[in-house]
N, C-alpha and C. Protein backbone atom coordinates (compact mmCIF):
# COMPACT_ATOMS: atom_id res chain seq x y z
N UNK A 1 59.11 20.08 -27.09
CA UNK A 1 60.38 20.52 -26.51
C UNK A 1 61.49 19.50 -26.77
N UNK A 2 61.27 18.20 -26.40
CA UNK A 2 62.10 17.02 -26.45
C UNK A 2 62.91 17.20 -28.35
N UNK A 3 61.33 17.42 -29.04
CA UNK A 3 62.08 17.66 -30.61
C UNK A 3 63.06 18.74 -30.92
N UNK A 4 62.55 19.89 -30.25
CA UNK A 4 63.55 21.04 -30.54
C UNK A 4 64.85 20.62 -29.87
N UNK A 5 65.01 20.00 -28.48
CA UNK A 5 66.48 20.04 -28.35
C UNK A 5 67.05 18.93 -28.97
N UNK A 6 66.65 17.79 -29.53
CA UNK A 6 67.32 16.65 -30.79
C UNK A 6 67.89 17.10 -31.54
N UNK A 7 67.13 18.24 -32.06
CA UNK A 7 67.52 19.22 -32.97
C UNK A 7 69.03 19.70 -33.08
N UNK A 8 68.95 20.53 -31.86
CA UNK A 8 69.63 21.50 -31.22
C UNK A 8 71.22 20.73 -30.72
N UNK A 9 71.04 19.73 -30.57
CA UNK A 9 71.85 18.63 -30.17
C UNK A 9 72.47 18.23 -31.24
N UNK A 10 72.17 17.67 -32.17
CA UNK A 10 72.23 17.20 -33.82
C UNK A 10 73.01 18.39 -34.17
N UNK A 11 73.04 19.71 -34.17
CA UNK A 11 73.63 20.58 -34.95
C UNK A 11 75.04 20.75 -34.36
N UNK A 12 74.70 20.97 -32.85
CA UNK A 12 76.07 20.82 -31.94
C UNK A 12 77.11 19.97 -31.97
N UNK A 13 76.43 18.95 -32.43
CA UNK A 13 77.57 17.53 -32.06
C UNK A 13 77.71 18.10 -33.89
N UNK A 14 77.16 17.70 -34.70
CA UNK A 14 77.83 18.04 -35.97
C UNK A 14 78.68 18.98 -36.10
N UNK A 15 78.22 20.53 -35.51
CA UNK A 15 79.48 21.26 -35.98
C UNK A 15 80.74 21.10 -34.82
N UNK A 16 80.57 20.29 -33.54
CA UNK A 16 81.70 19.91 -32.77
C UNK A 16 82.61 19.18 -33.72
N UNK A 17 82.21 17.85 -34.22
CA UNK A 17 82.73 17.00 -34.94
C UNK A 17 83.54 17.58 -36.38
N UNK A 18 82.55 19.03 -37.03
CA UNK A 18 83.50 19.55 -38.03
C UNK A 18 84.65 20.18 -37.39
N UNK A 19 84.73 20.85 -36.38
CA UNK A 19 85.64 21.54 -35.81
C UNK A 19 86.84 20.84 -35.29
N UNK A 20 86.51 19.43 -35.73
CA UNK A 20 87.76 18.54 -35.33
C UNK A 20 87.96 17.77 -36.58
N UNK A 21 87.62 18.31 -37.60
CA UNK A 21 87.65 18.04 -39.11
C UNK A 21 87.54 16.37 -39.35
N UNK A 22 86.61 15.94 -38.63
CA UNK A 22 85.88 14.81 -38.99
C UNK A 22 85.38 14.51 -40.50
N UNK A 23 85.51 13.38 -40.87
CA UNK A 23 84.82 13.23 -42.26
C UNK A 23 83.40 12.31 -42.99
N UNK A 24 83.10 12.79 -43.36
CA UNK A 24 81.53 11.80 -43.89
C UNK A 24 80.76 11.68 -42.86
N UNK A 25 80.39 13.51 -42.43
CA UNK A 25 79.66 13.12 -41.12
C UNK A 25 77.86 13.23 -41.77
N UNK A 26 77.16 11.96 -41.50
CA UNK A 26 76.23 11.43 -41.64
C UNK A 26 74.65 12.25 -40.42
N UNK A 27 73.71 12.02 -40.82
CA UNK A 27 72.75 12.18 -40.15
C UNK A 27 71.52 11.65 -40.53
N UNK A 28 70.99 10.57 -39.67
CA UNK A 28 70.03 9.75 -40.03
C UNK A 28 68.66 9.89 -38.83
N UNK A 29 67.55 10.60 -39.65
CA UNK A 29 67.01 10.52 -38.54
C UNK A 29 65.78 9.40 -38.76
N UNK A 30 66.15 8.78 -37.61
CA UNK A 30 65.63 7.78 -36.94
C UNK A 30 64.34 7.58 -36.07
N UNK A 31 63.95 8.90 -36.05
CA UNK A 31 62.45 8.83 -35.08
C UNK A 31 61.40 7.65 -35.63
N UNK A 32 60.95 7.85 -36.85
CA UNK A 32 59.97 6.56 -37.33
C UNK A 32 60.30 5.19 -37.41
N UNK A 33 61.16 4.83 -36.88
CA UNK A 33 61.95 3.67 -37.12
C UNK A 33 62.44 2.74 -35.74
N UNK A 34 62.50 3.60 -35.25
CA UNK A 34 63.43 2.96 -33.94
C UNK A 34 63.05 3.84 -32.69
N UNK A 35 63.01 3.26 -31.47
CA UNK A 35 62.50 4.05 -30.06
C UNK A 35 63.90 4.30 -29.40
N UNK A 36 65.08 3.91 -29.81
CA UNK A 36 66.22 4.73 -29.73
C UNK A 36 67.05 5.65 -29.44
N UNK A 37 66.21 6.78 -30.56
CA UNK A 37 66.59 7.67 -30.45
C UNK A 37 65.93 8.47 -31.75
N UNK A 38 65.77 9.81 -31.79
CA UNK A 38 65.55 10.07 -32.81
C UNK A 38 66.81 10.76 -34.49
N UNK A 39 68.05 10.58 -33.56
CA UNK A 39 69.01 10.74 -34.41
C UNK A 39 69.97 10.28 -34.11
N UNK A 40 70.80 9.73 -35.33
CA UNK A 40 72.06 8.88 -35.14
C UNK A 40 73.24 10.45 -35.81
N UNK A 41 74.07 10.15 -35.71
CA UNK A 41 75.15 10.94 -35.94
C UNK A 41 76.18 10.30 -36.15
N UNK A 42 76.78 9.85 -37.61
CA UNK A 42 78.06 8.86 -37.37
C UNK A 42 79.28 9.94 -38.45
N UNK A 43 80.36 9.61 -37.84
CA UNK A 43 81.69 10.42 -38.40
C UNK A 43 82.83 9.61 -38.01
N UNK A 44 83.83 9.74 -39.33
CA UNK A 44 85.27 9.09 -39.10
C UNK A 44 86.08 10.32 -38.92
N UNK A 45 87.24 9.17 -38.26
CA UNK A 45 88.23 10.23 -37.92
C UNK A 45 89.59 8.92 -38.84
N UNK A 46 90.63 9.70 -39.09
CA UNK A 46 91.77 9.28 -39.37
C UNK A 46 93.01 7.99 -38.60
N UNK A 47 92.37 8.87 -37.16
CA UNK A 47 93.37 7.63 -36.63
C UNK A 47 92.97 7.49 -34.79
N UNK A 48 93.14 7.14 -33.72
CA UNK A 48 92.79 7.11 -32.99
C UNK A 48 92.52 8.65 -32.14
N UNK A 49 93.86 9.49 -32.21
CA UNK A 49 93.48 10.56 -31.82
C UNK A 49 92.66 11.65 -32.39
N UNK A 50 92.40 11.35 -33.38
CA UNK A 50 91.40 12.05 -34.08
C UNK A 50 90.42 12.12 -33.73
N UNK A 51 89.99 10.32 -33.51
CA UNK A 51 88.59 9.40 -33.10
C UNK A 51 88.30 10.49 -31.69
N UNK A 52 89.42 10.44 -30.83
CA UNK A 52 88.84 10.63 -29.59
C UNK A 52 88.80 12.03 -29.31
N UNK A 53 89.52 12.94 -29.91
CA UNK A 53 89.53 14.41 -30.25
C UNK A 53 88.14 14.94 -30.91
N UNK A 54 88.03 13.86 -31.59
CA UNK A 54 86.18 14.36 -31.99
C UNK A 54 85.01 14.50 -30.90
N UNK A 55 85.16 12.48 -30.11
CA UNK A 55 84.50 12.34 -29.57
C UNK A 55 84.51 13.50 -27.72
N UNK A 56 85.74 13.67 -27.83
CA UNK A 56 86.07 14.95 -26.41
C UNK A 56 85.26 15.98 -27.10
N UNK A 57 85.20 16.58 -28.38
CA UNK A 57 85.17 17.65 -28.97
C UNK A 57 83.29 17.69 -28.12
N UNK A 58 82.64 16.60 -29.24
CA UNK A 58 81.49 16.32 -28.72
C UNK A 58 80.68 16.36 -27.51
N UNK A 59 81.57 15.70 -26.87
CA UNK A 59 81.04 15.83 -24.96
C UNK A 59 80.96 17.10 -24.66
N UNK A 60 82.15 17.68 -24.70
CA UNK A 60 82.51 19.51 -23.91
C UNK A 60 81.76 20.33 -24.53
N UNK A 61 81.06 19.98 -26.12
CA UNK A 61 80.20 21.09 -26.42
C UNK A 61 78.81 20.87 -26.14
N UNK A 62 78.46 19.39 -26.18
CA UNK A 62 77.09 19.41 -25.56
C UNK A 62 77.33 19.47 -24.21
N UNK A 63 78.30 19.44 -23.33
CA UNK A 63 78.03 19.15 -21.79
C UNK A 63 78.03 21.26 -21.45
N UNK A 64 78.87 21.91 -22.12
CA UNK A 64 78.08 22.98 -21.91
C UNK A 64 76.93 23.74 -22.16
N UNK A 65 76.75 23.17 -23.48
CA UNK A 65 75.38 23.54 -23.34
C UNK A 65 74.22 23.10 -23.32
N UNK A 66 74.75 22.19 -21.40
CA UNK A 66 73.64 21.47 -20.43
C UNK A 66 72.41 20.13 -20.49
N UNK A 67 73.50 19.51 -22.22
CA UNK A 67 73.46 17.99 -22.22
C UNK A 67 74.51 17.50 -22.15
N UNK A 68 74.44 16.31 -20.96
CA UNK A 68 75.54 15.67 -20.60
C UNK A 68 75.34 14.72 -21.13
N UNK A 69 76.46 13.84 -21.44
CA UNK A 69 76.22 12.17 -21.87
C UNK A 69 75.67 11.55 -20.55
N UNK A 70 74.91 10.56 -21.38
CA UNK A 70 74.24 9.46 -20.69
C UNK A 70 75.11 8.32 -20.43
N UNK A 71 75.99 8.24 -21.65
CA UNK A 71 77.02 7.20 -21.65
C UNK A 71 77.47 7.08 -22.93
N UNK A 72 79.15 6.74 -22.73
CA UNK A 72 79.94 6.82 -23.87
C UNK A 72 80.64 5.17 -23.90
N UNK A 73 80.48 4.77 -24.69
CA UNK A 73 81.40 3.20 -24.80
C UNK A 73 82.49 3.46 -25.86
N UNK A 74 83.96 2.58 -25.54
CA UNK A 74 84.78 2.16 -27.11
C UNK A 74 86.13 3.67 -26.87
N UNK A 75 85.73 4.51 -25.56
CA UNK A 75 86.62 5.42 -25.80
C UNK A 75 88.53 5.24 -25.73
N UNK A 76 88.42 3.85 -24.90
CA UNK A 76 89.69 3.66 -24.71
C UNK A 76 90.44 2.86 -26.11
N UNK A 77 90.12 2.15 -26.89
CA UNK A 77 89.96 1.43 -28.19
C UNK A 77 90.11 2.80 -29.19
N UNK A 78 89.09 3.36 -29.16
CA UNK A 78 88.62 4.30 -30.42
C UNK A 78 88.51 3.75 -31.73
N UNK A 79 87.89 2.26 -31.72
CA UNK A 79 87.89 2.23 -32.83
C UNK A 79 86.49 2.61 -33.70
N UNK A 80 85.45 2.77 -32.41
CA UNK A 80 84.16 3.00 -32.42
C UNK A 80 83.71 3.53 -31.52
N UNK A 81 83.31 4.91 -30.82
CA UNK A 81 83.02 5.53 -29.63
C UNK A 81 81.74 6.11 -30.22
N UNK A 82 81.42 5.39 -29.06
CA UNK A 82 79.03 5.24 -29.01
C UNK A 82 79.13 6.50 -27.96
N UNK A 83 78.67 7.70 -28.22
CA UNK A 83 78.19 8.85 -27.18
C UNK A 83 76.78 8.38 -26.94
N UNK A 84 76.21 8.08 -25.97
CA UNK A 84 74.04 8.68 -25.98
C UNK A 84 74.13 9.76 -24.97
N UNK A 85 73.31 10.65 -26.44
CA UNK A 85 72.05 11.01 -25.09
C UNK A 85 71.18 10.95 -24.85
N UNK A 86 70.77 9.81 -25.77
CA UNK A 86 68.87 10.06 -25.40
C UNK A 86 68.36 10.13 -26.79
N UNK A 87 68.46 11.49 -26.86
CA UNK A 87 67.22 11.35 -28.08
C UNK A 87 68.45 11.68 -29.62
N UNK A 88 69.57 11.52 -28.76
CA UNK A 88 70.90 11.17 -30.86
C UNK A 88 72.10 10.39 -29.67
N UNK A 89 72.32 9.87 -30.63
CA UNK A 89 73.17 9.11 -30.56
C UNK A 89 74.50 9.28 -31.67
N UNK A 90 75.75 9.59 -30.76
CA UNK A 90 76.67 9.98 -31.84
C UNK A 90 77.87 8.45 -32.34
N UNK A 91 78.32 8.65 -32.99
CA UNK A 91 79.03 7.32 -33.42
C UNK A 91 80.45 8.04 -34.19
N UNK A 92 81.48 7.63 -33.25
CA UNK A 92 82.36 8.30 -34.10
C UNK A 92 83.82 7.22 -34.27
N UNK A 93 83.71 6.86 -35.82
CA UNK A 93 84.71 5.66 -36.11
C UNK A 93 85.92 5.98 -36.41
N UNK A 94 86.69 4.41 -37.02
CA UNK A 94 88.02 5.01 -37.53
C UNK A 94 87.53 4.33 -38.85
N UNK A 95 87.94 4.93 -39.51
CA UNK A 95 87.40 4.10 -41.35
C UNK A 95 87.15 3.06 -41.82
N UNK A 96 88.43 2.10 -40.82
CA UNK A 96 88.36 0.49 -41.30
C UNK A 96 86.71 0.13 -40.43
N UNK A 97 86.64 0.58 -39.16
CA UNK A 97 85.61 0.24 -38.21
C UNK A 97 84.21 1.13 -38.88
N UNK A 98 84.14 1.61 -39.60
CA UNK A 98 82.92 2.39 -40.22
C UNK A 98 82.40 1.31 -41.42
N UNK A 99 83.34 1.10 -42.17
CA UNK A 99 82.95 0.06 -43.18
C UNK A 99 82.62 -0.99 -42.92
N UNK A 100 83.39 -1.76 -41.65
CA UNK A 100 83.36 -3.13 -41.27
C UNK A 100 81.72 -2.81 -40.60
N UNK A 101 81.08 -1.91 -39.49
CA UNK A 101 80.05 -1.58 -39.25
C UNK A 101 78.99 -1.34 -39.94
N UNK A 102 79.20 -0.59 -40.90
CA UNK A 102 78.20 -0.18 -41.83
C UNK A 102 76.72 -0.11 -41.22
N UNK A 103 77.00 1.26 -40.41
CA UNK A 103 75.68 1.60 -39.97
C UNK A 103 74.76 1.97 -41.02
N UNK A 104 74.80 2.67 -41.79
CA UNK A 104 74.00 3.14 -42.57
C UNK A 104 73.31 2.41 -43.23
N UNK A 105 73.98 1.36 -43.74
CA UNK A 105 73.07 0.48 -44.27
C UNK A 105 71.86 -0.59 -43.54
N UNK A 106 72.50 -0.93 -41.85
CA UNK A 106 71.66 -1.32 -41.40
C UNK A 106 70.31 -0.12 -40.94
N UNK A 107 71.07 0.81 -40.73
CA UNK A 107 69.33 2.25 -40.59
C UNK A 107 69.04 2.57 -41.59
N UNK A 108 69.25 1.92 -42.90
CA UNK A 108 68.79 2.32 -44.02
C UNK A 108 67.05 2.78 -44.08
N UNK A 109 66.57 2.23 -43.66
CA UNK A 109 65.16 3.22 -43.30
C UNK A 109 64.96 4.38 -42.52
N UNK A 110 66.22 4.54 -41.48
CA UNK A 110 65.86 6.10 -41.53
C UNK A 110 65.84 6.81 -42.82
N UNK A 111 66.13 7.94 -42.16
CA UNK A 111 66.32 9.02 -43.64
C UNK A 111 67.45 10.00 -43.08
N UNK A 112 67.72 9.62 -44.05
CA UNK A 112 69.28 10.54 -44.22
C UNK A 112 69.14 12.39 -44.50
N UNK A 113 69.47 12.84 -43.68
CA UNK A 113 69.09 14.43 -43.89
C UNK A 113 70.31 15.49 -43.69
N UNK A 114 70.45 16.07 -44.33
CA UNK A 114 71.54 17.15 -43.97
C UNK A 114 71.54 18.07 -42.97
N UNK A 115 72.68 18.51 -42.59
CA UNK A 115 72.65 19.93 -41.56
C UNK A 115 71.55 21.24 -42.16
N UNK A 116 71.84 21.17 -43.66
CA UNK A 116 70.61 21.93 -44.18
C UNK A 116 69.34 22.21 -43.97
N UNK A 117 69.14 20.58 -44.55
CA UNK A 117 67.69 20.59 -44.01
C UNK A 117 67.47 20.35 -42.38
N UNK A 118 67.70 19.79 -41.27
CA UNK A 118 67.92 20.04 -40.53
C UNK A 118 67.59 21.16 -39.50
N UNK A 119 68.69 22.84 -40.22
CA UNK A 119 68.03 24.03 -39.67
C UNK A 119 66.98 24.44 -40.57
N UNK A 120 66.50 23.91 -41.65
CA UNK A 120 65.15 24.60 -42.25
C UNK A 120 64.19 23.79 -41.06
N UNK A 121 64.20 23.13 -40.82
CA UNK A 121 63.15 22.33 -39.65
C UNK A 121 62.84 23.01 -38.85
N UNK A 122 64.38 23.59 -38.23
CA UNK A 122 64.35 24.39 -37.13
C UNK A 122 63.57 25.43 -36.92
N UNK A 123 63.47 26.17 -38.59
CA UNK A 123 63.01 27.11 -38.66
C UNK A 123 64.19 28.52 -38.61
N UNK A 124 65.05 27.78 -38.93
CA UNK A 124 66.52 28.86 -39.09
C UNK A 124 66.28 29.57 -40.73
C-alpha cells in the first residue's frame, strides 16, 4: 500500500508542478539507496513566484487528495523549498539554487525514471 501511494503521490506532485509550468522536472527513485524516502522530485521555477506557485501548487493538490505535508522548509526565501511527505520528497528550486545544489548528482545512485515509466509500474 505504502508503494502504491509513493506512486500516486509522485504523479500528483509532478503533474501539480507541470501545471505551474515548472521546468526539468526530475524523478529519482530512491528506495534502494536511502531510508528517506522512496522518491525525490526536484523542479525549477524562473523566479521566486514561480518557486512558490509551484510549491502552493503542490501542497493543495496533494493535501486534497488526503496527503498533507509533513513539512515544508525555504518557503519564505524560495530559493529552495523542501516539501516531505514521507515516502517523496519534493524539491522545488530557482536555477541558480538547482545548479549550485546539484541534487542529482549527489543521488546519482538512485535511478532516474520518468512519469512514463512510472505509470507503467502502476500498471496504467
Amino acid at each position: 500500500m505504502a508503494e502504491y501511494a509513493a506512486k500516486e503521490m509522485t504523479r500528483l506532485a509532478y503533474d501539480a508542478l507541470l501545471e505551474k509550468k515548472a521546468e526539468n522536472i526530475k524523478i529519482i527513485n530512491i528506495e534502494e539507496v536511502s531510508v528517506v524516502a522512496d522518491y525525490f522530485i526536484i523542479a525549477s521555477g524562473t523566479n521566486r513566484n514561480q518557486v512558490q506557485a509551484m510549491a502552493d501548487n503542490v501542497e493543495e493538490v496533494l493535501y486534497k487528495a488526503g496527503y498533507p505535508a509533513k513539512q515544508t522548509e525555504g518557503y519564505r526565501t524560495a530559493n529552495w523549498i523542501l516539501i516531505d511527505y514521507g515516502d517523496i520528497i519534493v524539491h522545488v528550486f530557482d536555477s541558480e539554487n538547482r545548479l549550485f545544489y546539484d541534487l542529482e548528482r549527489i543521488w546519482r545512485d538512485g535511478k532516474d525514471i520518468t512519469i512514463e515509466e512510472l505509470n507503467e509500474q502502476a500498471g496504467e
